[in-house]
N, C-alpha and C. Protein backbone atom coordinates (compact mmCIF):
# COMPACT_ATOMS: atom_id res chain seq x y z
N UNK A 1 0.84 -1.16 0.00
CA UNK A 1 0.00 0.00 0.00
C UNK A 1 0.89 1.23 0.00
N UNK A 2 0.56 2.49 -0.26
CA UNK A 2 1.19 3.61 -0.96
C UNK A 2 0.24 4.82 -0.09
N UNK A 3 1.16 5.25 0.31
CA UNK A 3 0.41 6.25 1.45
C UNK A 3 0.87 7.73 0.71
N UNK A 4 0.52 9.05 -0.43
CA UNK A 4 0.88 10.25 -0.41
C UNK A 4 0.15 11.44 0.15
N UNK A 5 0.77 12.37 0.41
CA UNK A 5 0.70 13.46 1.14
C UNK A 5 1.53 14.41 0.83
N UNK A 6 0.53 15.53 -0.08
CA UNK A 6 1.49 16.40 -0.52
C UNK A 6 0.57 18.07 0.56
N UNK A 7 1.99 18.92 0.32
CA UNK A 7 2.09 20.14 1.32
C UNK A 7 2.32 21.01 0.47
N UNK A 8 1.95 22.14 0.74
CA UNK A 8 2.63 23.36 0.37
C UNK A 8 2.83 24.40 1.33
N UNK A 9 4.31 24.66 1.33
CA UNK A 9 4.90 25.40 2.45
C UNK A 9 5.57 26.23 1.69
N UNK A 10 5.32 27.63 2.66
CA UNK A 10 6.57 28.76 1.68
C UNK A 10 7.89 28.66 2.16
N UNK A 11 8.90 29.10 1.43
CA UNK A 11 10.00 28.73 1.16
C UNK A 11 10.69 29.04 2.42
N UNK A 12 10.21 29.92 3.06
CA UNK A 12 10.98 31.10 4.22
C UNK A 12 10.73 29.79 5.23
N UNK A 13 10.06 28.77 5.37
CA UNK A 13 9.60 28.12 6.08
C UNK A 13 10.70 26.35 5.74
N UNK A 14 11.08 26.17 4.88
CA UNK A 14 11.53 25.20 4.07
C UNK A 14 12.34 24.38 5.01
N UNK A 15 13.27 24.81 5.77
CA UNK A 15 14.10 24.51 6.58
C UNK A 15 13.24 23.33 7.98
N UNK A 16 12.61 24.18 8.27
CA UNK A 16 11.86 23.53 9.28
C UNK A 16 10.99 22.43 9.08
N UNK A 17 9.93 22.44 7.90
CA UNK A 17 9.03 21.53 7.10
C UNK A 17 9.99 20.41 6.67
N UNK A 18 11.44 20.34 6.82
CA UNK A 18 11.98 19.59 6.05
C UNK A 18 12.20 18.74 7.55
N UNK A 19 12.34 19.00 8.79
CA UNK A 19 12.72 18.46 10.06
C UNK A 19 11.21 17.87 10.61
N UNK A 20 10.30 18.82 10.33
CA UNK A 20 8.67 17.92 10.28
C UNK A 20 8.99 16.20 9.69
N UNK A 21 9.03 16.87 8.52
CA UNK A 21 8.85 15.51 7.72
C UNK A 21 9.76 14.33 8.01
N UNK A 22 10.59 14.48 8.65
CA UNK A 22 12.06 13.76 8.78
C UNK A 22 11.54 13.04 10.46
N UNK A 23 10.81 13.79 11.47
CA UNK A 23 10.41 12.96 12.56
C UNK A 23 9.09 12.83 12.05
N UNK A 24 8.44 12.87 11.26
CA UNK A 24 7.14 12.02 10.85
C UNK A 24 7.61 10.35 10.33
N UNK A 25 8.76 10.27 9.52
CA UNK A 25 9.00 9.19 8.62
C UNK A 25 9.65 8.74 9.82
N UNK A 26 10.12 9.03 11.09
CA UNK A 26 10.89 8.60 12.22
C UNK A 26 9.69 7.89 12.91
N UNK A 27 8.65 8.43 13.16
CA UNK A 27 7.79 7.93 14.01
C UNK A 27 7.05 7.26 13.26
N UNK A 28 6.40 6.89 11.90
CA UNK A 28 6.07 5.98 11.20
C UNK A 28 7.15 5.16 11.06
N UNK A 29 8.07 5.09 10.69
CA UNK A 29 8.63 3.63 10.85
C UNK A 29 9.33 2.69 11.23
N UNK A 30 8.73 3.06 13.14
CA UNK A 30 9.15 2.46 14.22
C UNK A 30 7.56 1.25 14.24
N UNK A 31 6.53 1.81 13.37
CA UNK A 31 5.53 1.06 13.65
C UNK A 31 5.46 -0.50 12.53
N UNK A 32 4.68 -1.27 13.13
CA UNK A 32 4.39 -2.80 12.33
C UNK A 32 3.95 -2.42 10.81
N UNK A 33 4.37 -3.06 9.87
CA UNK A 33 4.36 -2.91 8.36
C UNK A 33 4.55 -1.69 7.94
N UNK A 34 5.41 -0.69 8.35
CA UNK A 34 6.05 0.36 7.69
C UNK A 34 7.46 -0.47 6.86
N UNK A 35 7.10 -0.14 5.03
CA UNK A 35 7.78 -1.04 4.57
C UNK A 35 9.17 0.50 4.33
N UNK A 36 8.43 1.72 3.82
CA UNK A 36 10.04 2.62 3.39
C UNK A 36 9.11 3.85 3.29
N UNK A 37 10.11 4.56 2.93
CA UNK A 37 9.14 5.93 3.18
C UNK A 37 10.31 7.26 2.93
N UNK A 38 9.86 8.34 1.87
CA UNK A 38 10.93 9.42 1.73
C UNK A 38 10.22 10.98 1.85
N UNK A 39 10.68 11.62 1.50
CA UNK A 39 9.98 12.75 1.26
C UNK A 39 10.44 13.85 0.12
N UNK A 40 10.45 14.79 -0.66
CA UNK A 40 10.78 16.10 -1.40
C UNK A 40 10.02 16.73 -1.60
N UNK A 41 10.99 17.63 -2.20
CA UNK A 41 10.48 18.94 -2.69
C UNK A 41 10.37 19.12 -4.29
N UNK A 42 8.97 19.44 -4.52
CA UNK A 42 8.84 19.78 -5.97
C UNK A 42 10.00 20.32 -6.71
N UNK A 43 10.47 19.89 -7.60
CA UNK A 43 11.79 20.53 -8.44
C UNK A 43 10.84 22.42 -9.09
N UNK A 44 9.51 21.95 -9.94
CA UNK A 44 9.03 23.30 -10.44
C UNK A 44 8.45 24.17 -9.40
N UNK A 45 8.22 23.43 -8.61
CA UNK A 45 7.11 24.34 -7.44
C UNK A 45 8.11 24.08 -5.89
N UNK A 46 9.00 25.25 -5.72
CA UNK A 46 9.55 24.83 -4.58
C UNK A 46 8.46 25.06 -3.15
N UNK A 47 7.18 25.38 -3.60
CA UNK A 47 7.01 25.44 -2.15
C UNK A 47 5.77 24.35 -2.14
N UNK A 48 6.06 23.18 -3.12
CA UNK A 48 5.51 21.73 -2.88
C UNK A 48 5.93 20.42 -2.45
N UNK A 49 5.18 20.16 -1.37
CA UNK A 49 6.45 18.76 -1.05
C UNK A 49 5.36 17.83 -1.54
N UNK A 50 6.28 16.53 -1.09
CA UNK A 50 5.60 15.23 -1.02
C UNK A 50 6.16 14.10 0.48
N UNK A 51 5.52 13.57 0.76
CA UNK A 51 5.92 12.44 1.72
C UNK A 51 4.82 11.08 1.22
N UNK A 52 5.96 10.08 0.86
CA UNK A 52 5.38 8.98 0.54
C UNK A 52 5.77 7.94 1.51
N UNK A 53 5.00 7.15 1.86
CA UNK A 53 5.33 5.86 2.74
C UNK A 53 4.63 4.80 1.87
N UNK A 54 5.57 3.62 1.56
CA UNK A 54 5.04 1.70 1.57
C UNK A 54 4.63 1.58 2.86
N UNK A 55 3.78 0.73 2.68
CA UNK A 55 3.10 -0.10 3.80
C UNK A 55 2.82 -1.32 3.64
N UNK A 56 3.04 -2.74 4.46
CA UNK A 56 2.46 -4.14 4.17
C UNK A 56 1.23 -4.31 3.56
N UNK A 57 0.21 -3.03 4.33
CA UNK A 57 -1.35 -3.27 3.96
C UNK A 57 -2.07 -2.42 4.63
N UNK A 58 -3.13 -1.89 4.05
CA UNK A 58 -3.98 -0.76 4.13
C UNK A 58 -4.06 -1.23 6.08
N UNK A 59 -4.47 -1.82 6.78
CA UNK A 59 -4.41 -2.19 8.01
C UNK A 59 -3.13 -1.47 8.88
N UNK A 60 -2.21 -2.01 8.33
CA UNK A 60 -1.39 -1.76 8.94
C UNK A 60 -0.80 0.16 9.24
N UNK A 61 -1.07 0.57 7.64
CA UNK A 61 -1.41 1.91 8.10
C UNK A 61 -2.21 2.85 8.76
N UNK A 62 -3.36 2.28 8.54
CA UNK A 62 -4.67 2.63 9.40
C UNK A 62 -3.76 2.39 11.66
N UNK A 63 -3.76 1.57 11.20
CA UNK A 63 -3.17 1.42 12.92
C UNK A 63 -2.17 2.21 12.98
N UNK A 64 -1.13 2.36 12.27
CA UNK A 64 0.06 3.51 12.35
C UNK A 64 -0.52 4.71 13.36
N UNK A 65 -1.61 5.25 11.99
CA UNK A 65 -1.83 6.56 12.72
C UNK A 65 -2.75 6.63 14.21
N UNK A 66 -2.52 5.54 14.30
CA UNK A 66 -3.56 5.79 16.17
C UNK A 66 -1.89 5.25 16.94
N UNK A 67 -0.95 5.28 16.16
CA UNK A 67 0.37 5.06 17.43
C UNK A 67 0.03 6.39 18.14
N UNK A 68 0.30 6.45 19.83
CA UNK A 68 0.81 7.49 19.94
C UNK A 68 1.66 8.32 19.80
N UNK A 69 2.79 7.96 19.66
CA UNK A 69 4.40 8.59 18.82
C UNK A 69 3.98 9.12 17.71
N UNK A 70 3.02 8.51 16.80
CA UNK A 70 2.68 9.14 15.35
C UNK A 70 1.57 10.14 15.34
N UNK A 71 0.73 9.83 16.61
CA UNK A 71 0.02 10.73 16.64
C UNK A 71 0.56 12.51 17.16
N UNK A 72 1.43 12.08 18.01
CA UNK A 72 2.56 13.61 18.51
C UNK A 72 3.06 14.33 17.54
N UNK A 73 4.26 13.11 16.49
CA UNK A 73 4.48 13.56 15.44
C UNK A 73 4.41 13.63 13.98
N UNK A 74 3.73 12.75 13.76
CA UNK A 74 3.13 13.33 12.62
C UNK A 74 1.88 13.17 12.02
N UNK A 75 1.03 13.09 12.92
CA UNK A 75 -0.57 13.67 12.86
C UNK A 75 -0.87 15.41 12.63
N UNK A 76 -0.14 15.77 13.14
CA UNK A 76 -0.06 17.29 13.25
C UNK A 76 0.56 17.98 11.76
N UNK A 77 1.22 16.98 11.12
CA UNK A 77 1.68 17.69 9.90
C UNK A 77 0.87 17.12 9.06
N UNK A 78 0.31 16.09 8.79
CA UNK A 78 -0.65 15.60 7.97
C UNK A 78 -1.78 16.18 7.82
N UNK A 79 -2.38 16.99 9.18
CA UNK A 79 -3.29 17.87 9.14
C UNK A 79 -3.40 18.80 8.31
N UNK A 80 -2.09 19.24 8.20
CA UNK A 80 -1.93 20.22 6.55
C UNK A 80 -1.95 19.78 5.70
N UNK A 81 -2.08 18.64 5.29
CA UNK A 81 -1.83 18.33 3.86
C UNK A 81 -2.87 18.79 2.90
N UNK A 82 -2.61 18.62 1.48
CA UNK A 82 -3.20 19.16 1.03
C UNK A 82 -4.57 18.33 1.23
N UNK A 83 -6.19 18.42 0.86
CA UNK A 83 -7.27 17.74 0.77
C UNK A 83 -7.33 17.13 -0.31
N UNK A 84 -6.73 16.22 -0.32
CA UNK A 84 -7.16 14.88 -1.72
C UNK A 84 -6.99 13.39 -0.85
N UNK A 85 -7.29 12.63 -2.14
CA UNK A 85 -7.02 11.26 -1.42
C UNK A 85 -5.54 10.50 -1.70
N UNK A 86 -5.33 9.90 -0.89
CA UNK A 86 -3.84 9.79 -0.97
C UNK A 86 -3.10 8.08 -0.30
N UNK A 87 -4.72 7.41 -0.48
CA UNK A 87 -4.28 5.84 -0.37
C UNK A 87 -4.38 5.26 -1.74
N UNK A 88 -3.40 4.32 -1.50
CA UNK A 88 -3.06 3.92 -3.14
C UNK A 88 -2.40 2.57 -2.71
N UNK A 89 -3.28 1.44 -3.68
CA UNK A 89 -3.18 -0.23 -3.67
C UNK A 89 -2.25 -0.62 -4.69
């Protein structure tokens, strides 16, 4: 399973959004069936990211996000994401 989540952050901000994303992929994949997981920045649109995570199975991500560790850190950045859908089989 294919977990995306894309952001848009302004640039003045870039630095920090980049340390978000870096203990989000920390605290996702300390959890059961976190298979890999990266993140960037739009090459045309610098103030677009992405964060993608593999997962064993739609389950296993679903439980991710009720970890508490994931819920501290990175529930709170996901909240921004943009509004689309972003599970993928």
């Amino acid at each position: 399973m294919l977990a995306i989540a894309r952001f848009t952050t302004p640039l003045a901000e870039a630095t920090k959004f980049k340390l978000e994303l870096s203990l989000a992929i920390e605290a996702l994949s300390a959890c059961p069936g976190y298979v890999s997981g990266e993140f960037g920045q739009n090459l045309d649109d610098p103030t677009l990211w992405s964060l993608v995570t593999h997962w064993a199975n739609v389950g296993s991500y679903r439980r991710a996000l009720s970890n508490n560790t994931v819920k501290m850190s990175a529930i709170p950045l996901l909240a921004r994401a943009i509004d689309e859908p972003g599970a993928y089989e």
